[in-house]
Protein backbone atom coordinates (compact mmCIF):
# COMPACT_ATOMS: atom_id res chain seq x y z
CA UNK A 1 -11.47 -20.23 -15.69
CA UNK A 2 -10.58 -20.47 -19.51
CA UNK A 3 -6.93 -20.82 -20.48
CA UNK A 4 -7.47 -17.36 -22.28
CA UNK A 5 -8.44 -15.41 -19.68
CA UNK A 6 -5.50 -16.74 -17.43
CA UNK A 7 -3.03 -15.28 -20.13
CA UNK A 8 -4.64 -12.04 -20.32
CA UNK A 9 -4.91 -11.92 -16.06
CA UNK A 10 -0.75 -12.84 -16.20
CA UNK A 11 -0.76 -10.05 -19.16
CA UNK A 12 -1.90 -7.95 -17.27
CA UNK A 13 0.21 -8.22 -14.59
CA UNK A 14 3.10 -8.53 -16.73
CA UNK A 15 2.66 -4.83 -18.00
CA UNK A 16 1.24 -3.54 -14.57
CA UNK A 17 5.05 -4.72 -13.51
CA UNK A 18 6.59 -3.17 -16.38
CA UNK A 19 4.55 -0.18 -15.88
CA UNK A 20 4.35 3.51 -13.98
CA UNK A 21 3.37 3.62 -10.77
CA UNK A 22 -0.44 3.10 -9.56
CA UNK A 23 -1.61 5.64 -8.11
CA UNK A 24 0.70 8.29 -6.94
CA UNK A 25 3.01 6.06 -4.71
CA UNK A 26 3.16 2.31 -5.38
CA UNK A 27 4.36 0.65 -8.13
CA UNK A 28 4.91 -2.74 -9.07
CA UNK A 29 8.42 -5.05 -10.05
CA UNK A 30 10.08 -8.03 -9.44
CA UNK A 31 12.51 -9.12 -6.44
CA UNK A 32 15.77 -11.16 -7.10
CA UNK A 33 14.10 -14.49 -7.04
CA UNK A 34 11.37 -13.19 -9.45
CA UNK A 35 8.28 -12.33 -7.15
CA UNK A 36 6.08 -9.83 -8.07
CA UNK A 37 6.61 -6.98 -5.00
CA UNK A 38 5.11 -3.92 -4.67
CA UNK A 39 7.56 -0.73 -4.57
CA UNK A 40 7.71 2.62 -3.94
CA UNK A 41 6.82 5.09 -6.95
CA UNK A 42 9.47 7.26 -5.82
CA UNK A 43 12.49 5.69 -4.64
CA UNK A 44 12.32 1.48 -5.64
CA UNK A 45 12.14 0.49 -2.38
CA UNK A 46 10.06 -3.04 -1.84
CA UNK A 47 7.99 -3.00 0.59
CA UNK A 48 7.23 -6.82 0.26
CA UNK A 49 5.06 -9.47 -1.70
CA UNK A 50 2.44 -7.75 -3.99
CA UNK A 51 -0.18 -10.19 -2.18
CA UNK A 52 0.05 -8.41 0.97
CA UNK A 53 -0.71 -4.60 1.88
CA UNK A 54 2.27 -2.62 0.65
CA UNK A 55 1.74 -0.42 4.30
CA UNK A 56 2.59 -3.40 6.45
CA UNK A 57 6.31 -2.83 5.09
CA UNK A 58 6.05 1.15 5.23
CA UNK A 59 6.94 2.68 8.19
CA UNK A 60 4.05 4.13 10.37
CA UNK A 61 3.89 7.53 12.91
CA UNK A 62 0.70 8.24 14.50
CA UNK A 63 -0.87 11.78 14.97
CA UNK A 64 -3.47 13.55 16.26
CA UNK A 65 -6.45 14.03 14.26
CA UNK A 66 -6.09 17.59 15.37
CA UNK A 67 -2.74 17.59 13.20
CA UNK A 68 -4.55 17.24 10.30
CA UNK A 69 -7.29 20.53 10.63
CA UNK A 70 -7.53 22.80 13.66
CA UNK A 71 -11.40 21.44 13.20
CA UNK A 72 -10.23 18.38 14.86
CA UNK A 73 -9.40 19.65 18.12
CA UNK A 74 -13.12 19.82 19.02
CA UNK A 75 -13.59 15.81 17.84
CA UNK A 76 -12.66 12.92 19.29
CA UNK A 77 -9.14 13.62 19.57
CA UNK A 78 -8.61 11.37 22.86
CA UNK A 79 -10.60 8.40 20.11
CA UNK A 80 -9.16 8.68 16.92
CA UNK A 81 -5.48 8.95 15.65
CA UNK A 82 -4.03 9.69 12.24
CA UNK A 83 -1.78 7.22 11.01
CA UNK A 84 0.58 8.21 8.34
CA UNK A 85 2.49 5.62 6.34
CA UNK A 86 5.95 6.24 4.16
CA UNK A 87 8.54 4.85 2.25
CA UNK A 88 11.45 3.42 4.38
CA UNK A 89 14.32 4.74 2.25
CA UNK A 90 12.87 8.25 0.94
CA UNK A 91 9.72 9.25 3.28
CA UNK A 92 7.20 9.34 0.30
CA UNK A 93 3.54 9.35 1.66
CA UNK A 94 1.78 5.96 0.87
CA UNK A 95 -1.67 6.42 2.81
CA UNK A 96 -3.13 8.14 5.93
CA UNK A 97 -6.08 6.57 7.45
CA UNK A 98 -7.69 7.22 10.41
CA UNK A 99 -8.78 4.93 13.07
CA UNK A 100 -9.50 4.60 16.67
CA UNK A 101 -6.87 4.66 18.70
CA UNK A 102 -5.87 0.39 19.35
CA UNK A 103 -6.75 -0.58 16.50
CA UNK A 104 -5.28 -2.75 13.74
CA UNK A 105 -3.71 -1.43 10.88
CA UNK A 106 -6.42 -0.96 7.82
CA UNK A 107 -5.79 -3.29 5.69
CA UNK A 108 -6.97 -1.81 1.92
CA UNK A 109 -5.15 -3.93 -0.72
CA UNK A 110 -4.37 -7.29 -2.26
CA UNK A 111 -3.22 -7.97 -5.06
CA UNK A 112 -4.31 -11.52 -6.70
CA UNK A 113 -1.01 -12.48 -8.44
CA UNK A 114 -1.30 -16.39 -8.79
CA UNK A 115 -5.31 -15.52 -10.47
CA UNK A 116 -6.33 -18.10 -7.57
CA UNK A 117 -8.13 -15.78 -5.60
CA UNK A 118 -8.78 -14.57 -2.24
């Protein structure tokens, strides 16, 4: 990869850091020691290293599928469960995905902050 485009890729992270939030919930700073972390929009609250899904530091509740529409109930409720992820320190709602019951957790993001790669 060209030396240029490596400055603009730690450009852009530099102002994605410095930034608002993405999306509605997650935004990005820096720890003590200077990692790159992703936070919560709301509150500040680091959920961990920015290379890693932000939900694996959230804290998860699982519902019915029914919970979310009265349509539900005649599904696979006994199948599928709604997992809801927030912040730790003030709640916020990161994601809800749903799954079959057992699963893992859905992994949906990670971020590329050394520009190596996956």
């Amino acid at each position: 990869m060209p030396t240029d485009a490596l400055l603009d890729d730690a450009g852009a992270l530099a102002a994605a850091v410095s930034g608002p939030p993405i999306g509605d919930s997650i935004a990005l700073s820096h720890d003590e020691d200077g990692t790159v972390v992703t936070s919560c929009g709301e509150c500040g609250y680091a959920f961990g290293p920015a290379d890693r899904d932000p939900k694996l530091g959230a804290v998860m509740r699982e519902r019915s599928i029914a919970d979310l529409s009265p349509l539900n109930a005649e599904g696979m409720t006994e199948r599928l469960v709604a997992r809801h992820f927030h912040c730790p320190q003030c709640a916020l709602l990161l994601a809800v995905n749903v799954q079959q019951v057992g699963d893992p957790i859905m992994l949906e993001w990670r971020l590329d902050v050394d520009g190596k790669g996956a």
